[in-house]
C-alpha atoms as a PDB file:
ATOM      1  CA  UNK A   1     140.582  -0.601  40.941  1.00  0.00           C
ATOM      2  CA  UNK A   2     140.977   3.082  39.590  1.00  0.00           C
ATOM      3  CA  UNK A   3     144.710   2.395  41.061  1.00  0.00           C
ATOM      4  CA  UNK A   4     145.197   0.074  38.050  1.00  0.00           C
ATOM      5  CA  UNK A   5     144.080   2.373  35.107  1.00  0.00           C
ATOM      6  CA  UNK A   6     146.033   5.347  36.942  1.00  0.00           C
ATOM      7  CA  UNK A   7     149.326   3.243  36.597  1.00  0.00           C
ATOM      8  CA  UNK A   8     148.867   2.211  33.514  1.00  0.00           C
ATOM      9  CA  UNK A   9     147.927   5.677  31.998  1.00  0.00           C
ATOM     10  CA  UNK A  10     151.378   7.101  33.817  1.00  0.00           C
ATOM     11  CA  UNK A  11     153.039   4.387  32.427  1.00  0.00           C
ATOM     12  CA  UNK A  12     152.261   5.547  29.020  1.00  0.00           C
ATOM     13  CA  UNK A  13     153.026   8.896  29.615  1.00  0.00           C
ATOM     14  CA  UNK A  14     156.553   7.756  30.690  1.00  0.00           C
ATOM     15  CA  UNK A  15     157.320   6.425  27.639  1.00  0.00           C
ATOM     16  CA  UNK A  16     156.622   9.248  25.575  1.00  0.00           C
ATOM     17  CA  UNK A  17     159.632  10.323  26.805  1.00  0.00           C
ATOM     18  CA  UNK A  18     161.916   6.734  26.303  1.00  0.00           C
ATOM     19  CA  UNK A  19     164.651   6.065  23.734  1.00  0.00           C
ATOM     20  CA  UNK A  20     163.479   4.125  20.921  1.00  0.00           C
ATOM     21  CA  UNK A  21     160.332   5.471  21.458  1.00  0.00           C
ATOM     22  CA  UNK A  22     157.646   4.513  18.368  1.00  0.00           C
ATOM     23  CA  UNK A  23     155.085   7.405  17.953  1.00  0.00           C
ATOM     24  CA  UNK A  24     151.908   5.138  16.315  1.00  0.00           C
ATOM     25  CA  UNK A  25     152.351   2.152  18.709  1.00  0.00           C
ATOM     26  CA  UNK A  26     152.506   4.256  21.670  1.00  0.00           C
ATOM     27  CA  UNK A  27     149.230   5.751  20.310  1.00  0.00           C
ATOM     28  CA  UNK A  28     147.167   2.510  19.249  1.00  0.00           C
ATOM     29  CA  UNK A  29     147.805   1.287  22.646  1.00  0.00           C
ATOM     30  CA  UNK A  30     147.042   4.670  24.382  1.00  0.00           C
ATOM     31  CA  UNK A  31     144.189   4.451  22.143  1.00  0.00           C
ATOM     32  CA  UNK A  32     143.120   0.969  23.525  1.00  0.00           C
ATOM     33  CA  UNK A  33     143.554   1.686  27.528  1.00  0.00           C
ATOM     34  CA  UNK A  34     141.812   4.690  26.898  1.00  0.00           C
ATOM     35  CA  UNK A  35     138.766   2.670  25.153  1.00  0.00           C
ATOM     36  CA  UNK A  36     138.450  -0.044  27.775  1.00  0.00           C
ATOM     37  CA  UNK A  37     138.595   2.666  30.536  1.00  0.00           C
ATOM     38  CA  UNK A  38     136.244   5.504  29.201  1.00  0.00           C
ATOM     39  CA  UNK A  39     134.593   3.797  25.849  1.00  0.00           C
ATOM     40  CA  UNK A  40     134.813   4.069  22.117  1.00  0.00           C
ATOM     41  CA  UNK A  41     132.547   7.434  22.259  1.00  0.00           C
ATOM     42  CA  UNK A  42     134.552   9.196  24.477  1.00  0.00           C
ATOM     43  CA  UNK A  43     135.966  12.489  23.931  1.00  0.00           C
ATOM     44  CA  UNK A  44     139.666  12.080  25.088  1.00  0.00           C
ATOM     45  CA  UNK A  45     139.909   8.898  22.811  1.00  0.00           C
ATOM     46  CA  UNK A  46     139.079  10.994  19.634  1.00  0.00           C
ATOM     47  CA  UNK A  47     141.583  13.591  21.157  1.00  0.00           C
ATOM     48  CA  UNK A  48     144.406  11.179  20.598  1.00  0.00           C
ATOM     49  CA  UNK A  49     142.938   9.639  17.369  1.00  0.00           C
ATOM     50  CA  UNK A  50     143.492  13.086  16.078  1.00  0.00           C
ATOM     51  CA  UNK A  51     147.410  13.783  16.942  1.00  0.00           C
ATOM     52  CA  UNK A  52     149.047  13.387  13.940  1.00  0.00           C
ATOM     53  CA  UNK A  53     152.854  12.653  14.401  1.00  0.00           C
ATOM     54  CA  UNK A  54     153.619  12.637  10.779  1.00  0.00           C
ATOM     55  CA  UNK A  55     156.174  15.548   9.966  1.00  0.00           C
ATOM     56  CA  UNK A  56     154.644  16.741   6.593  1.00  0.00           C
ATOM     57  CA  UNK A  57     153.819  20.476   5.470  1.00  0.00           C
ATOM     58  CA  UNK A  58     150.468  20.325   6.878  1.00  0.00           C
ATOM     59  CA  UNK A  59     152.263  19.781  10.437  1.00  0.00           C
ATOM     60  CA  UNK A  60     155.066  22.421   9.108  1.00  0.00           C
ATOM     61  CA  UNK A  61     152.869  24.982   9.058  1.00  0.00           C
ATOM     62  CA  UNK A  62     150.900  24.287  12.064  1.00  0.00           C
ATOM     63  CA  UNK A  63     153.440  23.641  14.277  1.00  0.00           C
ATOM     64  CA  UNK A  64     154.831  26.417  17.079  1.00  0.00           C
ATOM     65  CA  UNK A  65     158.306  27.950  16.388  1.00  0.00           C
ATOM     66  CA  UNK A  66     159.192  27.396  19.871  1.00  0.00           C
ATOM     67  CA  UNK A  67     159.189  23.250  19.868  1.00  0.00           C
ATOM     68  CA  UNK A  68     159.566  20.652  17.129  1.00  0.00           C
ATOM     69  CA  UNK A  69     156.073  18.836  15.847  1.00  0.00           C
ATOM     70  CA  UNK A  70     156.937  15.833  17.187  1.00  0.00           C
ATOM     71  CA  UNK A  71     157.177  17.545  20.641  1.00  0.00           C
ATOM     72  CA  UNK A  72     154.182  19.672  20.499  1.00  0.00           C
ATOM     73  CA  UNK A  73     152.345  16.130  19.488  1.00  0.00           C
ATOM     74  CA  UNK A  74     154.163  14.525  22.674  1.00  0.00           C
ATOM     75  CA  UNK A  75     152.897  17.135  24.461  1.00  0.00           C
ATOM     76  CA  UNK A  76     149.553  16.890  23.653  1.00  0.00           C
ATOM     77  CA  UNK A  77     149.319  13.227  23.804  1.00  0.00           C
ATOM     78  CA  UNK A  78     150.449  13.952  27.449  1.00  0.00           C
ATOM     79  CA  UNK A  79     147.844  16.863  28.069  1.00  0.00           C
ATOM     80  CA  UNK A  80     145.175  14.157  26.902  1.00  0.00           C
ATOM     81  CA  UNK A  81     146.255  11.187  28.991  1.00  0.00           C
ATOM     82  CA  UNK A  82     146.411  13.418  31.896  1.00  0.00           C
ATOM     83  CA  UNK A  83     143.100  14.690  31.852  1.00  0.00           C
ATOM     84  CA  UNK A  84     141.970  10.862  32.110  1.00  0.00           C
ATOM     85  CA  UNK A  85     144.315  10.361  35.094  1.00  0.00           C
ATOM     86  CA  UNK A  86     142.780  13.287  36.632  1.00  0.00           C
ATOM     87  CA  UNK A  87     138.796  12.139  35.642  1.00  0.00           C
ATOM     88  CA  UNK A  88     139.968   9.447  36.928  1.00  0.00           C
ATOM     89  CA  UNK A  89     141.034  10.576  40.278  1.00  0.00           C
ATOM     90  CA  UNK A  90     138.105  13.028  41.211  1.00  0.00           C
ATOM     91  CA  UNK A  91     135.025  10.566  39.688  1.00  0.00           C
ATOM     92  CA  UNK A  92     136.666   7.004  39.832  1.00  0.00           C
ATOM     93  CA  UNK A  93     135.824   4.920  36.869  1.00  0.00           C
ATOM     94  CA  UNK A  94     132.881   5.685  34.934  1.00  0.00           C
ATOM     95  CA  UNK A  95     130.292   3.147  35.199  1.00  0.00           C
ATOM     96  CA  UNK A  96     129.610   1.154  32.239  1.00  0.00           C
ATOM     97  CA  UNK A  97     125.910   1.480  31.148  1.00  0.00           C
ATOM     98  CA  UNK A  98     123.989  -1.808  30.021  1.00  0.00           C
ATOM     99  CA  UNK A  99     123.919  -1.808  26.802  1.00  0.00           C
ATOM    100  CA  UNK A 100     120.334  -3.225  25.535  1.00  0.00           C
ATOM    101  CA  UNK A 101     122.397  -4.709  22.587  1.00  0.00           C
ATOM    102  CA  UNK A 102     123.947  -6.965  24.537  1.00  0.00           C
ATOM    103  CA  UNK A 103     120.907  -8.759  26.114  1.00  0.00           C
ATOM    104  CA  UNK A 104     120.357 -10.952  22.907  1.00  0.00           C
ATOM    105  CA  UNK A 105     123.735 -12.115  23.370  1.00  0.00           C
ATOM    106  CA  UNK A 106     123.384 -12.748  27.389  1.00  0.00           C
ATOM    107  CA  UNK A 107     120.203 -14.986  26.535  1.00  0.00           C
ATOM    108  CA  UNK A 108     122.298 -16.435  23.756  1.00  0.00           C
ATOM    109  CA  UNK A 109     124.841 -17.933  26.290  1.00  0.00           C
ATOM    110  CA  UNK A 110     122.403 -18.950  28.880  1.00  0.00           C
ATOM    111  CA  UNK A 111     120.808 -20.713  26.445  1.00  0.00           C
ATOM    112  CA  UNK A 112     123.753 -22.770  24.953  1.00  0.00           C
ATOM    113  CA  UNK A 113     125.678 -23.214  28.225  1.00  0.00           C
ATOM    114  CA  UNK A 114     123.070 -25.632  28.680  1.00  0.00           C
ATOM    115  CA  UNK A 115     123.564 -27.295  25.513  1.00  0.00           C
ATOM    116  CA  UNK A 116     126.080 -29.899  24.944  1.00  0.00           C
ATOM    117  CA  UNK A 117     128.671 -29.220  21.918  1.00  0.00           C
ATOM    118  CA  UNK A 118     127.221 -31.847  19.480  1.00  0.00           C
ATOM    119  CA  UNK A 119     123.683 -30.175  20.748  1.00  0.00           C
ATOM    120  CA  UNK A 120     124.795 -26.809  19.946  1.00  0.00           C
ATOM    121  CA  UNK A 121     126.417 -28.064  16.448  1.00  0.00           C
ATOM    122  CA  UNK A 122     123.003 -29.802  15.174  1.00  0.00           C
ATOM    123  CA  UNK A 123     121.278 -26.739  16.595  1.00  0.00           C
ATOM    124  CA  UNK A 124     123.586 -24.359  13.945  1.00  0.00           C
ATOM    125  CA  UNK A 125     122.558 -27.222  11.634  1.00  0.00           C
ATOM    126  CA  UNK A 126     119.077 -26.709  11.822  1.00  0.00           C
ATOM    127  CA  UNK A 127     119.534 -22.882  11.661  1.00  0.00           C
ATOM    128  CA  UNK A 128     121.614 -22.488   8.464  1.00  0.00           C
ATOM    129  CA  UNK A 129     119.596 -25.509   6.593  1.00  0.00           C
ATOM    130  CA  UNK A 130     117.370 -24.044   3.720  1.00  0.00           C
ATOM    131  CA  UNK A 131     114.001 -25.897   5.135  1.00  0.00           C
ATOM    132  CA  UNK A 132     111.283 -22.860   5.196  1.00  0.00           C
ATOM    133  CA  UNK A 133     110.364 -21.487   9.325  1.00  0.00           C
ATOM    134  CA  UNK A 134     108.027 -24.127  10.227  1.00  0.00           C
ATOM    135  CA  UNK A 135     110.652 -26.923   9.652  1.00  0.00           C
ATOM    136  CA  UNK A 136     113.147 -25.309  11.012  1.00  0.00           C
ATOM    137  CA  UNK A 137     110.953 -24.809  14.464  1.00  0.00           C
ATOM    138  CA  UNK A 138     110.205 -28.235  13.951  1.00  0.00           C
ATOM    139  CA  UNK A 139     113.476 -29.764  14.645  1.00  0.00           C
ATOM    140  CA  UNK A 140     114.461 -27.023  16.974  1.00  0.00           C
ATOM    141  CA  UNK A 141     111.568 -28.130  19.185  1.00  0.00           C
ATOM    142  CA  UNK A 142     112.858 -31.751  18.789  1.00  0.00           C
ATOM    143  CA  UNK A 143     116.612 -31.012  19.996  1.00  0.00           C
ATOM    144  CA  UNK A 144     115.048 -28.767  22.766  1.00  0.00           C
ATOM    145  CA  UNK A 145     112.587 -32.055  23.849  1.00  0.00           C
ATOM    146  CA  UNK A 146     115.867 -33.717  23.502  1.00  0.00           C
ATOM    147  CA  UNK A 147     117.673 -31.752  26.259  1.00  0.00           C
ATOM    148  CA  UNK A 148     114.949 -33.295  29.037  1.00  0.00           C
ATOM    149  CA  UNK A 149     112.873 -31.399  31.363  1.00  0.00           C
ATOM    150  CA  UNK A 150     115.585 -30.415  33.764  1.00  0.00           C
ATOM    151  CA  UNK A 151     118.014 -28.733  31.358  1.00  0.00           C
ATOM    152  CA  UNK A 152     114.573 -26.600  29.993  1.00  0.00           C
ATOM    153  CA  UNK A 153     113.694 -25.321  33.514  1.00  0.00           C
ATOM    154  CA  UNK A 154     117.562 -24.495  33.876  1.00  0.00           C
ATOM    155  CA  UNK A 155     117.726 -22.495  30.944  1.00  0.00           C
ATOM    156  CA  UNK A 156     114.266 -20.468  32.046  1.00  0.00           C
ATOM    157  CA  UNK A 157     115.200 -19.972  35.507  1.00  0.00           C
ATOM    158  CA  UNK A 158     118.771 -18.929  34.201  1.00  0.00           C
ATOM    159  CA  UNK A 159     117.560 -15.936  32.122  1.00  0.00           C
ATOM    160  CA  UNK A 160     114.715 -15.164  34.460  1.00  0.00           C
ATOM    161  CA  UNK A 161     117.035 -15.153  37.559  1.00  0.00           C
ATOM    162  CA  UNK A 162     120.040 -13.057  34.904  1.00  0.00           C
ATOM    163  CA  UNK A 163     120.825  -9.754  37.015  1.00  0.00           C
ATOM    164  CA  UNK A 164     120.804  -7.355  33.645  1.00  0.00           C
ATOM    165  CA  UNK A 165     117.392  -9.256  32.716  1.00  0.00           C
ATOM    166  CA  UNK A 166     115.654  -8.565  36.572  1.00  0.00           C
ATOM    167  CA  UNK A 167     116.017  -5.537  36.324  1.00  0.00           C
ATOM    168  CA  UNK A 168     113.859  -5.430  33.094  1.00  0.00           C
ATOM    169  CA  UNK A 169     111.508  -7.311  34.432  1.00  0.00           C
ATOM    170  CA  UNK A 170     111.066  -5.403  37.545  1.00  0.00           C
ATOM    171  CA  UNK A 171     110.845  -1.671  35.934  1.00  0.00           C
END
């Protein structure tokens, strides 16, 4: 799998160096591999967020004598990428820890893959309407008596049985 990101991340760095070449493009979507690969919090993602490829007197004066902005900004775009070919290489992809903000939304679609759409639409119903908690459990209870005995034991044994949620459960 690491073969994927590898290619794709040399890929990138071989355009840097192609004819017609767009600077903030090239970046966003650096930006984006970079993202899914590592995550949003990631050090070499803020790297590249920072490049500025903007020729301006800011750069002017910051810039080495020996190689144009633009190419000192290539360059370290290339430095950056590089260093997440090579984390890459000696670690393999980083692996992606559960995020306990997600579990809401993994009950959430256990729950409605059970429901049908006109089931989930008078559900939303029931949710937005202005009727005060105990109404609105009210009619929630109805739909869910609705759904039959079988489609309720589904939905429990689905999020009892959901990998990220056994784990909880058996800490």
């Amino acid at each position: 799998m690491v073969k994927k990101e590898i290619e794709l991340l040399n890929s990138q760095i071989e355009k840097l160096h192609s004819s017609g070449f767009e600077l903030e493009a090239w970046k966003k979507y650096s930006i984006l591999i970079l993202t899914r690969v590592f995550g949003k919090d990631d050090p070499k993602v803020s790297q590249l967020q920072s490049i500025e490829f903007e020729f301006n007197s800011w750069s002017l004066r910051d810039a080495s004598g020996n190689e144009s902005y633009e190419q000192g900004s290539k360059r370290l775009a290339k430095e950056v990428l590089q260093a997440a070919i090579d984390e890459l290489k000696i670690y393999g992809l980083p692996k992606k820890e559960d995020n306990p903000d997600d579990q809401p939304n993994e009950i959430l679609t256990i729950i409605l893959d059970e429901f049908k759409g006109s089931q989930v639409k008078e559900l939303k119903k029931i949710l937005k309407s202005k009727n005060n908690l105990a109404e609105k459990q009210r009619l929630v209870k109805e739909l869910i008596q609705e759904l039959g005995n079988t489609t309720n034991i589904n939905i429990i044994t689905n999020i009892l049985s959901n990998p990220k949620l056994v784990s909880l459960i058996t800490k």
